[in-house]
Protein backbone atom coordinates (compact mmCIF):
# COMPACT_ATOMS: atom_id res chain seq x y z
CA UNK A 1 -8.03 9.99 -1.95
CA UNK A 2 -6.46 7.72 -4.78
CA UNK A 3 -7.33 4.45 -5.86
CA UNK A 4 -3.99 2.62 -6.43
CA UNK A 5 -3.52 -1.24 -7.39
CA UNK A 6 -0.51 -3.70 -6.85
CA UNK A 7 0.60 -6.87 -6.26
CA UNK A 8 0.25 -9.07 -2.77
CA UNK A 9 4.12 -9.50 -2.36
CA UNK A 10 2.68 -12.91 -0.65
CA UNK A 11 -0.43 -13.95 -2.86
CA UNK A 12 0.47 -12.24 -5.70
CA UNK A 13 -3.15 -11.46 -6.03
CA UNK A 14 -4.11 -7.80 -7.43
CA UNK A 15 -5.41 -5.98 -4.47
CA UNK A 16 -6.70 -2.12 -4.97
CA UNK A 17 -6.42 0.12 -2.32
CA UNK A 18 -7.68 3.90 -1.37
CA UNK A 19 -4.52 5.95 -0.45
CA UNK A 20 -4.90 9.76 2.10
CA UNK A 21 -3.26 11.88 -0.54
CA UNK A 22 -3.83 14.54 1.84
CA UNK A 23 -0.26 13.11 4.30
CA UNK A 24 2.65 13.38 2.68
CA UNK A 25 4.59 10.45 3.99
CA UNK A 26 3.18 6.99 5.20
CA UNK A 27 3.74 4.19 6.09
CA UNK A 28 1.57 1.60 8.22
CA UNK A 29 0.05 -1.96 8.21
CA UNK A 30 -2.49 -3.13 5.86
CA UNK A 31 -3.56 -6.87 5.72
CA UNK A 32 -4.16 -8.33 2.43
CA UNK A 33 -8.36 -9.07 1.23
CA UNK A 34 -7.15 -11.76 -0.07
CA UNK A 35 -4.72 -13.81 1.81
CA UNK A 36 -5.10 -11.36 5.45
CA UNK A 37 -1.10 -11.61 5.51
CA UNK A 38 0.34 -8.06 6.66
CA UNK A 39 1.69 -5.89 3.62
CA UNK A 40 3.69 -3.25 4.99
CA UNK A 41 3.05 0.01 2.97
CA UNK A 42 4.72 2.95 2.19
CA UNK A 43 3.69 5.88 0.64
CA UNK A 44 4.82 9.09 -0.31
CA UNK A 45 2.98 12.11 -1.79
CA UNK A 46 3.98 15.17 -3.36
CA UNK A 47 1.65 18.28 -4.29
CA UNK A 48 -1.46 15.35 -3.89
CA UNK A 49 0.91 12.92 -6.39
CA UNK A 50 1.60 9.72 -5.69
CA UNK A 51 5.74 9.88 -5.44
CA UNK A 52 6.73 6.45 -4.30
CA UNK A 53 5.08 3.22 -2.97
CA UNK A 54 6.07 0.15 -1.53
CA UNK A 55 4.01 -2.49 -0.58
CA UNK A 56 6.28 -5.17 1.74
CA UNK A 57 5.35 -8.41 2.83
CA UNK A 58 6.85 -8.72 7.05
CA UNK A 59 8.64 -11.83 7.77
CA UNK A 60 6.82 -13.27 10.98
């Protein structure tokens, strides 16, 4: 697991999440603490490094 912090593309708030190191590509739904809008995230992993993210906000 990795603890990894960004930005609420909505609230702009810092949020700080735990990320599965152990699957190499992600990508799912995660609402924020903060606000409870839905970030879209997307991950990517590479020998248990964090390659990419992306953390999207979904336009309802």
């Amino acid at each position: 697991m990795l603890e990894h912090e960004f930005q609420c593309p909505y609230c702009w708030e810092g949020i700080t999440m735990l990320l599965d190191t152990s699957v190499s590509r992600q990508t799912y739904i995660e609402d924020c603490e903060v606000c409870c809008n839905p970030i879209e995230i997307r991950v990517a992993f590479e020998n248990n490094e964090l390659q990419s993210f992306e953390a999207n906000g979904i336009e309802q």
